[in-house]
N, C-alpha and C. Protein backbone atom coordinates (compact mmCIF):
# COMPACT_ATOMS: atom_id res chain seq x y z
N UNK A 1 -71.17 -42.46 46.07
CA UNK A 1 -71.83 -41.21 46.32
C UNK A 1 -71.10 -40.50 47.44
N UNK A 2 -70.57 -38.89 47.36
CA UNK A 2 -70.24 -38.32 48.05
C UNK A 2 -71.09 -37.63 48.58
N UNK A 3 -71.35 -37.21 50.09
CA UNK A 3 -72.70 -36.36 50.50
C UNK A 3 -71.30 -35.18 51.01
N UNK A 4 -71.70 -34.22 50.11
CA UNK A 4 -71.20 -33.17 50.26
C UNK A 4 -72.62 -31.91 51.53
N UNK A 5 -73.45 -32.33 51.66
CA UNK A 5 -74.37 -31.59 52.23
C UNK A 5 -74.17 -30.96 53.56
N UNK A 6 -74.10 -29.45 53.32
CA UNK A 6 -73.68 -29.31 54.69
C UNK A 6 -75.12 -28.45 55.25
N UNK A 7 -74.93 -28.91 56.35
CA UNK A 7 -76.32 -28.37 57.39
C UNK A 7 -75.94 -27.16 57.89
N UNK A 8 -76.63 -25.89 57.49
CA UNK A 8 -76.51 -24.74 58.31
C UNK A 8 -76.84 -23.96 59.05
N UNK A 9 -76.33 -23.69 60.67
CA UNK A 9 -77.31 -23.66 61.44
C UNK A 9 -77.96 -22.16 60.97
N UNK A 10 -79.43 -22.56 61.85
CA UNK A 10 -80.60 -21.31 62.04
C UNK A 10 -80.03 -20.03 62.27
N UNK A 11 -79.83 -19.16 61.47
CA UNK A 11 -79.55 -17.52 62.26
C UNK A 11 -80.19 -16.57 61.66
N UNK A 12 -80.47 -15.40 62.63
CA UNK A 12 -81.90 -15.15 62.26
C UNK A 12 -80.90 -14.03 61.42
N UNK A 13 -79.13 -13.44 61.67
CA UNK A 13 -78.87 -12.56 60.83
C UNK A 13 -78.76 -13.01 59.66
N UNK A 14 -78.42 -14.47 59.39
CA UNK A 14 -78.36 -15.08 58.16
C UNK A 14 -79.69 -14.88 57.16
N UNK A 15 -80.67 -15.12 57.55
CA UNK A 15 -82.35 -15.55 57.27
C UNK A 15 -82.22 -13.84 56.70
N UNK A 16 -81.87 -12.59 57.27
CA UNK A 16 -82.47 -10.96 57.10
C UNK A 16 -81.21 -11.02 55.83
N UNK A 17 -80.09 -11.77 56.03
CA UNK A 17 -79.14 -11.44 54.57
C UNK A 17 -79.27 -12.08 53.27
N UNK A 18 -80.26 -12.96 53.72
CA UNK A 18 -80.76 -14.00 52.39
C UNK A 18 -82.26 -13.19 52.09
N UNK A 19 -82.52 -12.94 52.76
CA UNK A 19 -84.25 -11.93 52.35
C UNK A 19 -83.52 -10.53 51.89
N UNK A 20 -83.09 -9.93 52.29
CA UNK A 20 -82.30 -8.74 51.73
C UNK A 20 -81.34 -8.95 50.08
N UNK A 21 -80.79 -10.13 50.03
CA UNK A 21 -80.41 -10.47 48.45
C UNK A 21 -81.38 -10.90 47.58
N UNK A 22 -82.25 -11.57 48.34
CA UNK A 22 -83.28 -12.11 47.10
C UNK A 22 -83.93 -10.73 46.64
N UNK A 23 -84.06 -9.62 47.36
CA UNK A 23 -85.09 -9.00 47.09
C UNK A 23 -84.22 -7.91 46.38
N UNK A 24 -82.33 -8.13 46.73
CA UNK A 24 -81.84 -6.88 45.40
C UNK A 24 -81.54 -7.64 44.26
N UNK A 25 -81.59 -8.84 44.30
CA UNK A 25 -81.22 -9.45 42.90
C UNK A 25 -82.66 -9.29 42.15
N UNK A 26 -83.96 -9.40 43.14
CA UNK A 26 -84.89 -9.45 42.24
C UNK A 26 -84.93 -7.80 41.59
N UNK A 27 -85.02 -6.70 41.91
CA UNK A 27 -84.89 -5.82 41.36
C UNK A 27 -83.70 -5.38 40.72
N UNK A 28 -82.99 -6.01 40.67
CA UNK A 28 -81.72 -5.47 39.85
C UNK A 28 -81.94 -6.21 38.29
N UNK A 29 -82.26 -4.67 37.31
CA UNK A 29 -82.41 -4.96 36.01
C UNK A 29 -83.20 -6.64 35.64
N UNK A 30 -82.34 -6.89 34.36
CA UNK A 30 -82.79 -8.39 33.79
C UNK A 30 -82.82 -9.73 34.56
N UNK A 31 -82.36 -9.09 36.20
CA UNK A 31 -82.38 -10.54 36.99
C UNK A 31 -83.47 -10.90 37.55
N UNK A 32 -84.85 -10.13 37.77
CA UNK A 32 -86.21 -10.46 38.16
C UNK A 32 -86.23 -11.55 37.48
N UNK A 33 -85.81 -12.27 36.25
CA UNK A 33 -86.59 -13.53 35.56
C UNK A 33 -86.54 -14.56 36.18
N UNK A 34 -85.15 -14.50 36.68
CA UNK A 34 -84.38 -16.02 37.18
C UNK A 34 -85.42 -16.24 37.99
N UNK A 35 -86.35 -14.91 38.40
CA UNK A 35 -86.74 -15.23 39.94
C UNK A 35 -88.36 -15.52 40.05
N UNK A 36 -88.92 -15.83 39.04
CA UNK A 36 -90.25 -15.92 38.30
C UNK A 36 -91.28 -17.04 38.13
N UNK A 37 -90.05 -18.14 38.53
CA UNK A 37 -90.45 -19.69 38.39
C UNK A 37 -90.40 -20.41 39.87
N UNK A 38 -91.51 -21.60 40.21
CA UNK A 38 -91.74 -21.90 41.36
C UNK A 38 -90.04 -22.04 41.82
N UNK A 39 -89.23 -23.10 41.48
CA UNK A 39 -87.99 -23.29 41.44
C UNK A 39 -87.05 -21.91 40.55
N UNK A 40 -86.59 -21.39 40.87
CA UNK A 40 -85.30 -20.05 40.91
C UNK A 40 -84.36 -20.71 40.26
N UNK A 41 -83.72 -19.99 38.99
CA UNK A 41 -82.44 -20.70 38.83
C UNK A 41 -81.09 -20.07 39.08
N UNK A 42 -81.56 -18.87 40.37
CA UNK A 42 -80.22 -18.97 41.09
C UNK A 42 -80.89 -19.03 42.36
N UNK A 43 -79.63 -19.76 42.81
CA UNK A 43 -79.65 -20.03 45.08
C UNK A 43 -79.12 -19.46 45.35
N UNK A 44 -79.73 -18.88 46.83
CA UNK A 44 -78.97 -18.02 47.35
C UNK A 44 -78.18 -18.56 48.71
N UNK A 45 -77.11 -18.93 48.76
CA UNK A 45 -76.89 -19.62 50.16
C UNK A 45 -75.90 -18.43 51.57
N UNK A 46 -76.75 -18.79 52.33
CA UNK A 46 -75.54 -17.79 53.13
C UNK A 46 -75.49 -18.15 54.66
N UNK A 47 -73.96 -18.06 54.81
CA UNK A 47 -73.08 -18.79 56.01
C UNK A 47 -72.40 -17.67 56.82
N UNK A 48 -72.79 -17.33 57.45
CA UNK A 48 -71.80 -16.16 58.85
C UNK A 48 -72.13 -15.36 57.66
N UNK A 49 -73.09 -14.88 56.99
CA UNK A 49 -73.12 -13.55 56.80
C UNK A 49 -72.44 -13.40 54.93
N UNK A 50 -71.99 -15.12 54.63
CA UNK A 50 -70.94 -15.22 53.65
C UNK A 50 -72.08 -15.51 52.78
N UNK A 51 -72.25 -14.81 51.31
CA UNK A 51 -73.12 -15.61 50.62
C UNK A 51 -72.50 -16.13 49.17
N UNK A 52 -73.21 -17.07 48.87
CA UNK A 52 -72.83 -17.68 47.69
C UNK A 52 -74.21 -17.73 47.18
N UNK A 53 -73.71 -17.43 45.89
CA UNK A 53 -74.62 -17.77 43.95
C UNK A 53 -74.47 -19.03 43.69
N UNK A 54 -75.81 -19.88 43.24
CA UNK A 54 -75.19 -21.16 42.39
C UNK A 54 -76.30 -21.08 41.43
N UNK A 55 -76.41 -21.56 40.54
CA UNK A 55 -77.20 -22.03 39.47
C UNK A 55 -76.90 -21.42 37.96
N UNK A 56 -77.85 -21.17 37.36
CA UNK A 56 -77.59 -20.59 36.37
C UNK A 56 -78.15 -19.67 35.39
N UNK A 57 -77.58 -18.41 34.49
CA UNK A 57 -77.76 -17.31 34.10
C UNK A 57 -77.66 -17.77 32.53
N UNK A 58 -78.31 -16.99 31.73
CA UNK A 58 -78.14 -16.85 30.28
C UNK A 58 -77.16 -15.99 29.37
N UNK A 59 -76.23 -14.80 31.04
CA UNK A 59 -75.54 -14.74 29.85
C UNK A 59 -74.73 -13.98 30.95
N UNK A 60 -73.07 -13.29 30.63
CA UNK A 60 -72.24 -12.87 31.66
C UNK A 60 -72.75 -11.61 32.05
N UNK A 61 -72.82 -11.04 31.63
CA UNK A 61 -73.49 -10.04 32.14
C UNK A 61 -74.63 -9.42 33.04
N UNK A 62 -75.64 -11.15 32.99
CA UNK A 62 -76.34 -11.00 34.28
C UNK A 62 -74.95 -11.64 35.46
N UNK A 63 -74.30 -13.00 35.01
CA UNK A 63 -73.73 -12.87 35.72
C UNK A 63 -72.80 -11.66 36.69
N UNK A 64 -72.67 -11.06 36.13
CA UNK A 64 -71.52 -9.95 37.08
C UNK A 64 -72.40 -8.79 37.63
N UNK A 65 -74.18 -8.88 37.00
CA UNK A 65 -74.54 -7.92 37.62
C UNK A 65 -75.36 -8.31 39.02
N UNK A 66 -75.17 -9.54 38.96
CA UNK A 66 -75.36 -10.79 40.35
C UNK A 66 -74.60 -10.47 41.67
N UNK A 67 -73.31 -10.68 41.09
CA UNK A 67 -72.49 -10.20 41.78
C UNK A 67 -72.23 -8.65 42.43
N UNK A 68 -72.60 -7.80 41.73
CA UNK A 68 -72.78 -6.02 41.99
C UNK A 68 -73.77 -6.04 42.90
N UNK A 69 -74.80 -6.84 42.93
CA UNK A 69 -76.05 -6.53 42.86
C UNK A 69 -75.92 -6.66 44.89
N UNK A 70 -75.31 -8.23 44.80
CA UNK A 70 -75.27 -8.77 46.24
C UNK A 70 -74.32 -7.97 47.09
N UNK A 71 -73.16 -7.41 46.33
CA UNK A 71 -72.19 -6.54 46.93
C UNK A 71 -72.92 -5.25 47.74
N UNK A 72 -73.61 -4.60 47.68
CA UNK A 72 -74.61 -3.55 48.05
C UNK A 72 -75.22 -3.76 48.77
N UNK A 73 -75.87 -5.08 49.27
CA UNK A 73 -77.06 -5.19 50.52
C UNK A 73 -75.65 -5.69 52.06
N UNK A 74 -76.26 -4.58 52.57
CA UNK A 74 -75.30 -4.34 54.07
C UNK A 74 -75.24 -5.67 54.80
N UNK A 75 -74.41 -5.58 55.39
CA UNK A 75 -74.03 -6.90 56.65
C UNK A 75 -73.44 -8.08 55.50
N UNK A 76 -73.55 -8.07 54.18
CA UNK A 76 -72.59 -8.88 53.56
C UNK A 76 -71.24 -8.78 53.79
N UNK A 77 -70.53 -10.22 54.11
CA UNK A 77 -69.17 -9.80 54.41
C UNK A 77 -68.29 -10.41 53.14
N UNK A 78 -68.34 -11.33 52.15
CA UNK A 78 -68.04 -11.65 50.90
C UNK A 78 -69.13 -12.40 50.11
N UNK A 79 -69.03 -12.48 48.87
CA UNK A 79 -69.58 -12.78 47.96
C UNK A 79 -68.67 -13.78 46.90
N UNK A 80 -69.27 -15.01 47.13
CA UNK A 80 -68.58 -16.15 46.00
C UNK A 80 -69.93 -16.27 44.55
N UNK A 81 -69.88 -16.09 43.76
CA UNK A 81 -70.60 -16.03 42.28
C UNK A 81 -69.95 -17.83 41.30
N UNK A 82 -70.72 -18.67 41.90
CA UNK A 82 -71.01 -19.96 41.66
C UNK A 82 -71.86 -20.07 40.15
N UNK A 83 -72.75 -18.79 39.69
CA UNK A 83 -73.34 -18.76 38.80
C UNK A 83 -72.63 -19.55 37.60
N UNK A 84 -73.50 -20.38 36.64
CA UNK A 84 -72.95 -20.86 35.30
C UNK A 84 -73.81 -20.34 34.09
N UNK A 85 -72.92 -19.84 33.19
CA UNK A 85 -73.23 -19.10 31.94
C UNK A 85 -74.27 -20.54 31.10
N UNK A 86 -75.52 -20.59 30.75
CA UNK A 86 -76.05 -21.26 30.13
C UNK A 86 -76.69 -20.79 28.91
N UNK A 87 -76.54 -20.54 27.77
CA UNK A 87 -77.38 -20.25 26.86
C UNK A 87 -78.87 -21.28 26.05
């Protein structure tokens, strides 16, 4: 077993850039669904401001509008899209 887990510290600009994506991915078009279930099947992770997508979408097109979506909420400084196409 590899423990890839990395611990990230508390920041409260981090915490306003992860509440600020959840809340444009949730309004952006067909992506409210992902966001509907106790467990989400996308994460939102974010490091110095850096966020990353992981989980998974039903089809590319939510994927890339994931990506648009996170590009737009301010104080983001890049965006990695980890998302996996699942049908």
């Amino acid at each position: 077993v590899i423990n890839n887990i990395k611990i990230l510290p508390a920041s409260p600009l981090d915490q306003q850039v992860r509440e600020q994506v959840y809340h444009g991915l949730a309004r952006t078009g067909s992506l409210s669904r992902y966001f509907w279930e106790a467990a989400p099947s996308i994460h939102i992770i974010v490091d110095n401001q850096r966020v990353t997508l992981k989980g998974v979408v039903i089809n590319e097109m939510d994927k890339d509008l994931a990506t648009m979506a996170v590009k737009q909420v301010p104080g983001v400084f890049q965006v990695t899209n980890e998302l996996r196409v699942v049908k």
